[in-house]
PDB file of N, CA and C in Angstrom:
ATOM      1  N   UNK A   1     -19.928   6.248 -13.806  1.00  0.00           N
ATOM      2  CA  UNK A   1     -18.586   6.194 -13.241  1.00  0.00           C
ATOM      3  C   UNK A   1     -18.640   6.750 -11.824  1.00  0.00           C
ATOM      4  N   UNK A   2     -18.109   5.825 -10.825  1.00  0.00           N
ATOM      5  CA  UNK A   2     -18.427   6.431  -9.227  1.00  0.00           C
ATOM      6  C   UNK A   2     -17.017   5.682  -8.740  1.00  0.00           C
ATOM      7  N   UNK A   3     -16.294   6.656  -8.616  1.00  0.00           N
ATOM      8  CA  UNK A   3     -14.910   6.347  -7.833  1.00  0.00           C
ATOM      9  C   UNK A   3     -14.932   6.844  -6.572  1.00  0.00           C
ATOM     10  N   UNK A   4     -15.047   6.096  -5.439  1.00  0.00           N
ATOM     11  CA  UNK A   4     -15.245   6.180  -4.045  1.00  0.00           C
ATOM     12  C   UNK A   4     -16.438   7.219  -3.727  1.00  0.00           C
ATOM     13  N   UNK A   5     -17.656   6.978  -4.310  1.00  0.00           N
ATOM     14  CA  UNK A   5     -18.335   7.695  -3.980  1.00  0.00           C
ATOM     15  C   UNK A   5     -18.786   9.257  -4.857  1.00  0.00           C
ATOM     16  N   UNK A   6     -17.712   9.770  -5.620  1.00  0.00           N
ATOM     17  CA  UNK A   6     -17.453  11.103  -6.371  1.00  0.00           C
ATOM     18  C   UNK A   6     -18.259  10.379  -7.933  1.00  0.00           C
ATOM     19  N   UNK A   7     -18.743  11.027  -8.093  1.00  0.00           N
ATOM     20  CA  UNK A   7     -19.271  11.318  -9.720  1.00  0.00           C
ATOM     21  C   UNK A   7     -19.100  11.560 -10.415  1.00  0.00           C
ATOM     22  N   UNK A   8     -19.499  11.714 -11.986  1.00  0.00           N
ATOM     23  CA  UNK A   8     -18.656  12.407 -12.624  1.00  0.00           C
ATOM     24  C   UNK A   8     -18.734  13.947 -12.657  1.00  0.00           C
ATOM     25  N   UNK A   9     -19.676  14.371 -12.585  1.00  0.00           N
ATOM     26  CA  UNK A   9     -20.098  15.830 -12.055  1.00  0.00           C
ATOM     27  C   UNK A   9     -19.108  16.879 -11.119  1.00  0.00           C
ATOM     28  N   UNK A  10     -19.271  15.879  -9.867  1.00  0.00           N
ATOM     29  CA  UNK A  10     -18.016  15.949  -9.049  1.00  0.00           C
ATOM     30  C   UNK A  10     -16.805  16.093  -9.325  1.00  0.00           C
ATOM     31  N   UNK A  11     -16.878  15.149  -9.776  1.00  0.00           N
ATOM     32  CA  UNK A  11     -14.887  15.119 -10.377  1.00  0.00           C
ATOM     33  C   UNK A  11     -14.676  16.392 -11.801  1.00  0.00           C
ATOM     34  N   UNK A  12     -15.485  16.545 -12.161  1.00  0.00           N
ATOM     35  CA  UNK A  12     -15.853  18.146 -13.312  1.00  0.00           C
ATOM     36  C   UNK A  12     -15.590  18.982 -12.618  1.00  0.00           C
ATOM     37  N   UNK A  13     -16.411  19.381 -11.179  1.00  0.00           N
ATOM     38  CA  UNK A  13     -15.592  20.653 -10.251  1.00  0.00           C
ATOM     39  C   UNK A  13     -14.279  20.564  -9.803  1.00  0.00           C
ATOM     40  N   UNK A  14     -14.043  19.266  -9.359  1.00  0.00           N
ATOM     41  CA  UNK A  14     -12.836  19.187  -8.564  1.00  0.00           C
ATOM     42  C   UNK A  14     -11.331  19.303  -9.836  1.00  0.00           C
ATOM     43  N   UNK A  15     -11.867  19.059 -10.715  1.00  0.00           N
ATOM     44  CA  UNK A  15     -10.559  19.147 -11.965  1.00  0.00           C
ATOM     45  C   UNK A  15     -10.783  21.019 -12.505  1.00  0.00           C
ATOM     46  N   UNK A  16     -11.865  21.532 -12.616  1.00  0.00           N
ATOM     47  CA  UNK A  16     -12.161  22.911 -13.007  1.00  0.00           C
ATOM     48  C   UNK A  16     -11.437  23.783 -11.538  1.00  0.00           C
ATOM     49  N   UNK A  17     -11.601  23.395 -10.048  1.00  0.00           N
ATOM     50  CA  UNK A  17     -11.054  23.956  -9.369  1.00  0.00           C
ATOM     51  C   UNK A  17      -9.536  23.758  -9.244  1.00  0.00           C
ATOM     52  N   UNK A  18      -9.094  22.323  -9.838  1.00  0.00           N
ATOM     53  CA  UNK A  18      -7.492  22.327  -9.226  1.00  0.00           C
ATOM     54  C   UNK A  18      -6.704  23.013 -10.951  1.00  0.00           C
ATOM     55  N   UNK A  19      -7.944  23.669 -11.767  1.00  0.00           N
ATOM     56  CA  UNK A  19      -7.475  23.958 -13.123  1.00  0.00           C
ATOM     57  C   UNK A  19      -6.812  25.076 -12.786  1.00  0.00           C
ATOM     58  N   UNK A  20      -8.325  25.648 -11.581  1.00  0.00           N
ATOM     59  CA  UNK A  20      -7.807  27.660 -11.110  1.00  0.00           C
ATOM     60  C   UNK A  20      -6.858  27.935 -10.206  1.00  0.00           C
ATOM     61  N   UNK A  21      -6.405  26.758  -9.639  1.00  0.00           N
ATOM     62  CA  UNK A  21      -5.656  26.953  -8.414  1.00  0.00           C
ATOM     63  C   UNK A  21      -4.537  26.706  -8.808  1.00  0.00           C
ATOM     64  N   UNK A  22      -3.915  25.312  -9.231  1.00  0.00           N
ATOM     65  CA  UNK A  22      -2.557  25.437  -9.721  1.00  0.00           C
ATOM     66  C   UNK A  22      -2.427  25.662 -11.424  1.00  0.00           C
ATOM     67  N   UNK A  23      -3.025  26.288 -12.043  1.00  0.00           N
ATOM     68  CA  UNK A  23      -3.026  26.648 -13.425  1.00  0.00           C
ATOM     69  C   UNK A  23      -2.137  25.413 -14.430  1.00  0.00           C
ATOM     70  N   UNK A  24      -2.719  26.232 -15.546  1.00  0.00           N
ATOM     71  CA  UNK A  24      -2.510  24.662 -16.775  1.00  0.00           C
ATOM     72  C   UNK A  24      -1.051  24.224 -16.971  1.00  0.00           C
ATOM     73  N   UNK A  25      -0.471  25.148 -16.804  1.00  0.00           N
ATOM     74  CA  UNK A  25       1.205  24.597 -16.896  1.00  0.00           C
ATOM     75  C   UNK A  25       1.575  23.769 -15.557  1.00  0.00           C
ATOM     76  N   UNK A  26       1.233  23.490 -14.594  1.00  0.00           N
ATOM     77  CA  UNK A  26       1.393  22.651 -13.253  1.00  0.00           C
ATOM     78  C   UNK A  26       0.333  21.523 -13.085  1.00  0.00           C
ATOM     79  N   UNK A  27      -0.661  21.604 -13.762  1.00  0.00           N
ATOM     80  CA  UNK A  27      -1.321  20.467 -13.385  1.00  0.00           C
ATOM     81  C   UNK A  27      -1.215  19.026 -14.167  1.00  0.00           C
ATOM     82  N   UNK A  28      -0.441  18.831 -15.160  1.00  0.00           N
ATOM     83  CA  UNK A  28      -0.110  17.820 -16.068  1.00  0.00           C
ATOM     84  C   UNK A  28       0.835  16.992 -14.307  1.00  0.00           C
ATOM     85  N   UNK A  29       2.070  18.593 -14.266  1.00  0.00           N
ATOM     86  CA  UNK A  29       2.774  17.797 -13.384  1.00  0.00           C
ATOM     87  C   UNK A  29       2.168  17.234 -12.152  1.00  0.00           C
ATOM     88  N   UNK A  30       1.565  18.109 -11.884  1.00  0.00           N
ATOM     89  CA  UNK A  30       1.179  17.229 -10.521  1.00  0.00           C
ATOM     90  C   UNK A  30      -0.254  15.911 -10.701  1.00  0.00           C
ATOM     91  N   UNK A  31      -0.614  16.013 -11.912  1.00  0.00           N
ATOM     92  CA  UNK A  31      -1.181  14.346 -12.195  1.00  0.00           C
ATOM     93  C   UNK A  31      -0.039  13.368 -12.347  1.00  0.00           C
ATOM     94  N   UNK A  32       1.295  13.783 -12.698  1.00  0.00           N
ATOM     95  CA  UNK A  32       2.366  12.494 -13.089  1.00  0.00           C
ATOM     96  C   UNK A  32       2.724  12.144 -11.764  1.00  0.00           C
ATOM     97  N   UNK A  33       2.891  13.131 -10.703  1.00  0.00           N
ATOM     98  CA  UNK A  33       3.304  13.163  -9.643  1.00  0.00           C
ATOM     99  C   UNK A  33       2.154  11.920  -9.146  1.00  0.00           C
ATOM    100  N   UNK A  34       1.565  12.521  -8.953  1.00  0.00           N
ATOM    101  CA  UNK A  34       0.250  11.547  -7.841  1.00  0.00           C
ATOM    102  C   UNK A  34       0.310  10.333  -8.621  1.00  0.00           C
ATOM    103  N   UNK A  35       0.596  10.257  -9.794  1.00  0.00           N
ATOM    104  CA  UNK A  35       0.432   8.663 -10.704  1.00  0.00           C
ATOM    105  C   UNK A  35       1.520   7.873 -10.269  1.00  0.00           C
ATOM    106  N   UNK A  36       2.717   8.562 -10.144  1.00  0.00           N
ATOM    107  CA  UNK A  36       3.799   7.836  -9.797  1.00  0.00           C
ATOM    108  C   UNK A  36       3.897   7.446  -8.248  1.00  0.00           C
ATOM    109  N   UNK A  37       3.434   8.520  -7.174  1.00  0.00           N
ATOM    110  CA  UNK A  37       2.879   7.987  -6.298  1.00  0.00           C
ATOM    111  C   UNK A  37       2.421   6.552  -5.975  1.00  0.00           C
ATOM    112  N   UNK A  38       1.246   6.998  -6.290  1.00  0.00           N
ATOM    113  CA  UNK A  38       0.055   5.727  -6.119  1.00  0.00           C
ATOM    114  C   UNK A  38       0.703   4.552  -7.431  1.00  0.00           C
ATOM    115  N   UNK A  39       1.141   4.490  -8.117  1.00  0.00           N
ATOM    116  CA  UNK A  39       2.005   3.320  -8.484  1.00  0.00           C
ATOM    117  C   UNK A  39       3.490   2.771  -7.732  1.00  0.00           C
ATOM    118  N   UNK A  40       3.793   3.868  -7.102  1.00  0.00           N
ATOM    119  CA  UNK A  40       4.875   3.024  -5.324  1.00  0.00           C
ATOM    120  C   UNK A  40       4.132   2.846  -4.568  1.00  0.00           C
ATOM    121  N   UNK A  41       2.731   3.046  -4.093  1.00  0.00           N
ATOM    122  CA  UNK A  41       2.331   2.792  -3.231  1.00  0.00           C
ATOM    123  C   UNK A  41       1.513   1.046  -3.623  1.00  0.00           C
ATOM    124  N   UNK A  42       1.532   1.428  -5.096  1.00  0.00           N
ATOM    125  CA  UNK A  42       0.345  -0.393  -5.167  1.00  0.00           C
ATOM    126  C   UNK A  42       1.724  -1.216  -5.313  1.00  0.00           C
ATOM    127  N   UNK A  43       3.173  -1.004  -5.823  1.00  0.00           N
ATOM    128  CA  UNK A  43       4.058  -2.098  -5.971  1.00  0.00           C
ATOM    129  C   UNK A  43       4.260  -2.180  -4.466  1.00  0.00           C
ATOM    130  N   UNK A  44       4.218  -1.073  -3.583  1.00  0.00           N
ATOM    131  CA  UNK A  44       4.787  -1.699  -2.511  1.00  0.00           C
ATOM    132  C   UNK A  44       3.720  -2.287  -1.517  1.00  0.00           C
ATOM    133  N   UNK A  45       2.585  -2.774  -2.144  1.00  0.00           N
ATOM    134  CA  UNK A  45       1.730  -3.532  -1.131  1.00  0.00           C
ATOM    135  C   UNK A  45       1.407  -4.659  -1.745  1.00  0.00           C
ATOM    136  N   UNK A  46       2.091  -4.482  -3.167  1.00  0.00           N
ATOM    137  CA  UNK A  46       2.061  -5.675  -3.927  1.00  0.00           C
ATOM    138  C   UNK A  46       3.153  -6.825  -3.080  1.00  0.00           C
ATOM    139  N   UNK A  47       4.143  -6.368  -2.820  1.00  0.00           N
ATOM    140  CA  UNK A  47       5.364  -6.926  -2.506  1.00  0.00           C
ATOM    141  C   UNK A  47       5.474  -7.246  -0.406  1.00  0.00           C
ATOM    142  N   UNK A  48       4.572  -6.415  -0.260  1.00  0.00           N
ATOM    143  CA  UNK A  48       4.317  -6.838   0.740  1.00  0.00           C
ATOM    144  C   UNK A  48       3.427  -7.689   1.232  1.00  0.00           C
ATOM    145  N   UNK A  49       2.329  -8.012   0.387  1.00  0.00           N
ATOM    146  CA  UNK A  49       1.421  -8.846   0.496  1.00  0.00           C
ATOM    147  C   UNK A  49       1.966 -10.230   0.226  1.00  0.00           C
ATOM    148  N   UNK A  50       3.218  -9.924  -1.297  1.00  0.00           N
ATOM    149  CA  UNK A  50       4.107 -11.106  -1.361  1.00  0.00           C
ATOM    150  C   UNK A  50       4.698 -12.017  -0.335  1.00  0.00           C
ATOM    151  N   UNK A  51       5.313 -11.043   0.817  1.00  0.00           N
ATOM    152  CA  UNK A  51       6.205 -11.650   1.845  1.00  0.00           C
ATOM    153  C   UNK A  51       5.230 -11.608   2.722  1.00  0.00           C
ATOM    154  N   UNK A  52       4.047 -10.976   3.120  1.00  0.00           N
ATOM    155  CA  UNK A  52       2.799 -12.150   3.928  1.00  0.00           C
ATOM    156  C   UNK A  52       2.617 -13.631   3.747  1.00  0.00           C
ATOM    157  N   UNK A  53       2.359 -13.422   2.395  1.00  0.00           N
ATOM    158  CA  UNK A  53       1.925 -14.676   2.107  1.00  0.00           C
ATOM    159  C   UNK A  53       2.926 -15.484   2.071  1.00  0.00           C
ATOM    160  N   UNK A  54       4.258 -15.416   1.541  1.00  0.00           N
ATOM    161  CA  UNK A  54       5.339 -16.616   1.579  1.00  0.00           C
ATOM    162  C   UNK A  54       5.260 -16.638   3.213  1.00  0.00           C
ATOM    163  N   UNK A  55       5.354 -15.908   3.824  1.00  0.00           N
ATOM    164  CA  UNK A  55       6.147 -16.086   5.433  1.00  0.00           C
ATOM    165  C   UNK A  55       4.630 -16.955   6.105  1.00  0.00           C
ATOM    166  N   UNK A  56       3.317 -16.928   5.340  1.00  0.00           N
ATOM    167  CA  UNK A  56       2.259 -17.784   6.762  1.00  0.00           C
ATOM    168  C   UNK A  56       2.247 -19.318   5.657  1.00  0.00           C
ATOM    169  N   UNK A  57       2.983 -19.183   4.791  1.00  0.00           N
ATOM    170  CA  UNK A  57       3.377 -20.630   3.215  1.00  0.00           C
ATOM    171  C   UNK A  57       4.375 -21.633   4.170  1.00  0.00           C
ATOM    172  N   UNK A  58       5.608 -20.598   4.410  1.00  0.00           N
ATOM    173  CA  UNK A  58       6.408 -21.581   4.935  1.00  0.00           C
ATOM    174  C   UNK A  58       6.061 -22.073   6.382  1.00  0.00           C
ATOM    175  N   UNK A  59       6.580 -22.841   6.783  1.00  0.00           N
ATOM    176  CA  UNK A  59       6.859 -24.004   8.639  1.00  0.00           C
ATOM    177  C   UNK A  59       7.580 -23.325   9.105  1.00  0.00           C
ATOM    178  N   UNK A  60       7.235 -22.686  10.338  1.00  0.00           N
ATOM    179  CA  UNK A  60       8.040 -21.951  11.198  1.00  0.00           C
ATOM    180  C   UNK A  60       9.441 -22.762  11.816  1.00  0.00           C
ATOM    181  N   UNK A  61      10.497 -21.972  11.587  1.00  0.00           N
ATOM    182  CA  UNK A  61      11.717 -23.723  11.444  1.00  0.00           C
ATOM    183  C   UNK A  61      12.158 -22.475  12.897  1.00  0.00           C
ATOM    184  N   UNK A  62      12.412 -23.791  13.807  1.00  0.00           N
ATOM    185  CA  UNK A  62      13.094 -23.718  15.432  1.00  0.00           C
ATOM    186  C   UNK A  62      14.938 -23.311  14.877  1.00  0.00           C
ATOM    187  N   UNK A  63      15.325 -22.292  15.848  1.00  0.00           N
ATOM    188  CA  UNK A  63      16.630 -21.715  15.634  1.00  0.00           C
ATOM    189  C   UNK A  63      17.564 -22.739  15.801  1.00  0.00           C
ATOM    190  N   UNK A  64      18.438 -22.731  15.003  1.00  0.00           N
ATOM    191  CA  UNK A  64      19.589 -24.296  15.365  1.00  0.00           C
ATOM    192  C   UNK A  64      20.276 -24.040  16.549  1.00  0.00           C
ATOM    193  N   UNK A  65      20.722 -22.473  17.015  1.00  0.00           N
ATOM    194  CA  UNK A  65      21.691 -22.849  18.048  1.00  0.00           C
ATOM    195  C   UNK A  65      20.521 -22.779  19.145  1.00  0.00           C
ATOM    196  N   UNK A  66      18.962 -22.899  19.576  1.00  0.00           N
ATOM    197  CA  UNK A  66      18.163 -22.808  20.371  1.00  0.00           C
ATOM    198  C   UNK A  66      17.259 -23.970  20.500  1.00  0.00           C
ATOM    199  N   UNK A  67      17.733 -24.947  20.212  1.00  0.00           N
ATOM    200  CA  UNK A  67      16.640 -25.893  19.572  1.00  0.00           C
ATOM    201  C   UNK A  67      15.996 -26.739  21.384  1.00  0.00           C
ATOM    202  N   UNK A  68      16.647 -25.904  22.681  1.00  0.00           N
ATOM    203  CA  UNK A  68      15.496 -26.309  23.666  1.00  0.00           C
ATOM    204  C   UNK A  68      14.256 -25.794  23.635  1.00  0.00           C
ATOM    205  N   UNK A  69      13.865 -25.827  24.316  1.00  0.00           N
ATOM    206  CA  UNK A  69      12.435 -25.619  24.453  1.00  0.00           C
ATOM    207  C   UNK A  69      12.765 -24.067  25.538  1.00  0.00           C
ATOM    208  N   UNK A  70      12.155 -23.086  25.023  1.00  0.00           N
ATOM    209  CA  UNK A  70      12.524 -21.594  25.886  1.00  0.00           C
ATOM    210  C   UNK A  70      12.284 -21.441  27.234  1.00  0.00           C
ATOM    211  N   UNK A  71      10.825 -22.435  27.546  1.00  0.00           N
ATOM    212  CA  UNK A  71      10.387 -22.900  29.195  1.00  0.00           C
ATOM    213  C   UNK A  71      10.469 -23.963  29.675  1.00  0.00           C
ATOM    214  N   UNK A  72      10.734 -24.123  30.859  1.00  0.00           N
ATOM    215  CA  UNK A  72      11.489 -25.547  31.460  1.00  0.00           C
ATOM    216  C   UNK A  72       9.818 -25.982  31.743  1.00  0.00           C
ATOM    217  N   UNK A  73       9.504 -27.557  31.827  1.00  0.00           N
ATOM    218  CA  UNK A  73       8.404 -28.145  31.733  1.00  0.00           C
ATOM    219  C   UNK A  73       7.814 -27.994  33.182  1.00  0.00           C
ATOM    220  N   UNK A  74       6.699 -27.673  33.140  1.00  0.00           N
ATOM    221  CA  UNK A  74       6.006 -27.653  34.379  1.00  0.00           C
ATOM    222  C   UNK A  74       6.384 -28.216  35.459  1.00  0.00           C
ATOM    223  N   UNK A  75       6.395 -28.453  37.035  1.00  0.00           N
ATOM    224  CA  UNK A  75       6.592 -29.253  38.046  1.00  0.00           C
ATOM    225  C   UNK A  75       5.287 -29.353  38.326  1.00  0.00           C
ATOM    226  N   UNK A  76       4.653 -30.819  39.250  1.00  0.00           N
ATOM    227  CA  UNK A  76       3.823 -31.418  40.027  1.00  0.00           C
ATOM    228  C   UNK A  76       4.119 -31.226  41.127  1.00  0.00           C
TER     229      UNK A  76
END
């Protein structure tokens, strides 16, 4: 098991140190915390990736009340 690089070894200190630091009654919460986190953070790139992709799906449609052309055509 290698999650970005960390081990499992690794991740044994890093859970034994955040055991001593915020003690056993706080650390449940602050795993729900970071879970709920990082689950707004993947819906909202879920949903943004959504409206990437519809917006390069659809034909870029010309404004109705603008429908000249924004630059007047070259002169010779």
């Amino acid at each position: 098991m290698n999650i970005f690089g960390v081990g499992l070894p690794e991740m044994a200190v890093i859970g034994a140190v955040a055991l001593l630091v915020f003690g056993p009654k706080r650390l449940p919460e602050l795993g729900r915390t970071l879970g709920q986190t990082l689950k707004g953070f993947q819906s909202a790139s879920k949903e943004f990736e959504r409206e990437i992709n519809k917006a390069m799906a659809d034909p870029e449609q010309p404004d109705s009340d603008n429908e000249k052309d924004p630059l007047p055509p070259a002169q010779s």
